[in-house]
Every structure is written in C-alpha cells, then in structure tokens.
Protein backbone atom coordinates (compact mmCIF):
# COMPACT_ATOMS: atom_id res chain seq x y z
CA UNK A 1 65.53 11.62 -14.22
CA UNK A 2 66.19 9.88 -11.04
CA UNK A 3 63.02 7.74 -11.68
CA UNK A 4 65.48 5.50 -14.18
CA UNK A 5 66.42 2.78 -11.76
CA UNK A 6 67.71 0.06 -14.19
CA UNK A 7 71.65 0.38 -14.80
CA UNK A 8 70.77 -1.25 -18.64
CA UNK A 9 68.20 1.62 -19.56
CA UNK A 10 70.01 4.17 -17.99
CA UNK A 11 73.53 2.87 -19.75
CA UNK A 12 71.35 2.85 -23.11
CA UNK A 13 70.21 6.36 -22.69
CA UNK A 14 73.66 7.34 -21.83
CA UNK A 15 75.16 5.87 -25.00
CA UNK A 16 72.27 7.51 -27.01
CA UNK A 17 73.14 10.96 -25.26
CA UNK A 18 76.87 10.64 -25.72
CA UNK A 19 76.45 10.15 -29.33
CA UNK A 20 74.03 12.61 -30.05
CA UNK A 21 76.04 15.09 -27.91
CA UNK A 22 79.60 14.47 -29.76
CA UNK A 23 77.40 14.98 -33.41
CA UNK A 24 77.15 18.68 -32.05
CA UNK A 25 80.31 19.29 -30.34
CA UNK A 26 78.80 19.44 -26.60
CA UNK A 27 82.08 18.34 -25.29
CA UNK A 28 81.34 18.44 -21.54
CA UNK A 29 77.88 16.82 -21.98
CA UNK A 30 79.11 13.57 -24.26
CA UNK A 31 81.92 13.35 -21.33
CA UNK A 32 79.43 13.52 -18.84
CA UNK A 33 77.40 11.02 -20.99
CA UNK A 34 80.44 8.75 -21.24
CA UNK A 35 81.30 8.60 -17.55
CA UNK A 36 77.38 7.93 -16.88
CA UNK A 37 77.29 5.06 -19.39
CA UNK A 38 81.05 3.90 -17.68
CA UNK A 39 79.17 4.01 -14.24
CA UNK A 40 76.17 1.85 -15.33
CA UNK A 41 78.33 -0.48 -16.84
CA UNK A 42 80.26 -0.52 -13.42
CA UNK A 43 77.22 -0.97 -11.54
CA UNK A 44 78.21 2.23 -9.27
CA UNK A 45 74.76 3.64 -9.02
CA UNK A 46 76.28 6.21 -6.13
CA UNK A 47 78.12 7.77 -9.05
CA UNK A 48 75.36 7.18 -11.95
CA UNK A 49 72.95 9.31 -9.45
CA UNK A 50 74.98 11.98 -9.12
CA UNK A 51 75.98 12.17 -13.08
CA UNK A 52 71.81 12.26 -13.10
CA UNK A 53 72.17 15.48 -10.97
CA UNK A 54 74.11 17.37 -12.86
CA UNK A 55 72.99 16.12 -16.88
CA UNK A 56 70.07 18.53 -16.71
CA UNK A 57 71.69 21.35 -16.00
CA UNK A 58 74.98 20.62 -18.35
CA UNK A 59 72.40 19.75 -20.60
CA UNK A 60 70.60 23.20 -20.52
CA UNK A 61 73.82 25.13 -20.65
CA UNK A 62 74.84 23.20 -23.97
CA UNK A 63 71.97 24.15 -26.05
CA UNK A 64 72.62 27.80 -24.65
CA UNK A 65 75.93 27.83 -26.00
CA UNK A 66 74.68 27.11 -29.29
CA UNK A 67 74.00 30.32 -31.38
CA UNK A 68 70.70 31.31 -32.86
CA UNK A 69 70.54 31.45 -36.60
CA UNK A 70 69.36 34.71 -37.64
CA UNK A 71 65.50 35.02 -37.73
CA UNK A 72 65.00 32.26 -36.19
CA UNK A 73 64.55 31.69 -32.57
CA UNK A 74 65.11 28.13 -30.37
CA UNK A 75 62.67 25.56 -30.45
CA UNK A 76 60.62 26.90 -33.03
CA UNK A 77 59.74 24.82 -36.01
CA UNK A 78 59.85 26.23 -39.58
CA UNK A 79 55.74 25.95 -41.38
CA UNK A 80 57.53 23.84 -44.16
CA UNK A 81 57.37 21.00 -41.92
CA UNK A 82 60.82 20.96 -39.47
CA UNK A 83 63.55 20.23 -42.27
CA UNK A 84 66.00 22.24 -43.04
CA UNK A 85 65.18 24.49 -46.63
C-alpha cells in the first residue's frame, strides 16, 4: 500500500473503504478509514503512512470476525454465477 503517494487517491480510496466498511459493520476499520481520509485531507502524510501500516492487518482481522455461512467457506464463489440464490 505504501506505493500510493498522492494524498487525493489515497483520500479517495479511504472514502471508498470507509463506506464499504460501515455497510458491514467493521467498526474499527471504517474509523481507521475515516481518520486516513481526515489525514489526506490534512495533508499529514506522517500520519496517513502509518494508518497504511496498520489497514492491512485491521483489514484481515475484520473479514475474520465475520462468520461463515454454513456450507460455505470464504472466498469461494457459488457455480450460479456469485449472486446470492
């Protein structure tokens, strides 16, 4: 992630993150998307690095803490195609 060097992108992908993160209840990743997207717009790119740090991480333990629907297992995509049936 640290290859994003322009505050603009990096504040865009932020936003996007935050969004999608508050749609599933990842509370501690959509903060940590919010300050990120705060830092940007701040131009603090000390504190936008570190954020970077830690986002994969928080990012990893967020989909853990989601539970598994029975029969199915993560990141597998049902043959009809990926929707929901």
């Amino acid at each position: 992630m640290h290859g994003l060097t322009d505050p603009a992108r990096v504040e865009d992908e932020a936003h996007s993150l935050k969004a999608s993160a508050a749609t599933f209840g990842a509370i501690a990743l959509r903060d940590a998307a919010r300050d990120l997207e705060e830092a940007c717009r701040r131009a603090d790119q000390p504190a936008w690095r570190q954020i970077l740090d830690i986002l994969p991480g928080l990012a990893e333990r967020s989909i853990a803490a989601f539970p598994v629907a029975r029969g199915e297992g993560r990141g597998r995509i049902s043959e009809g195609g990926g929707g929901a049936e």
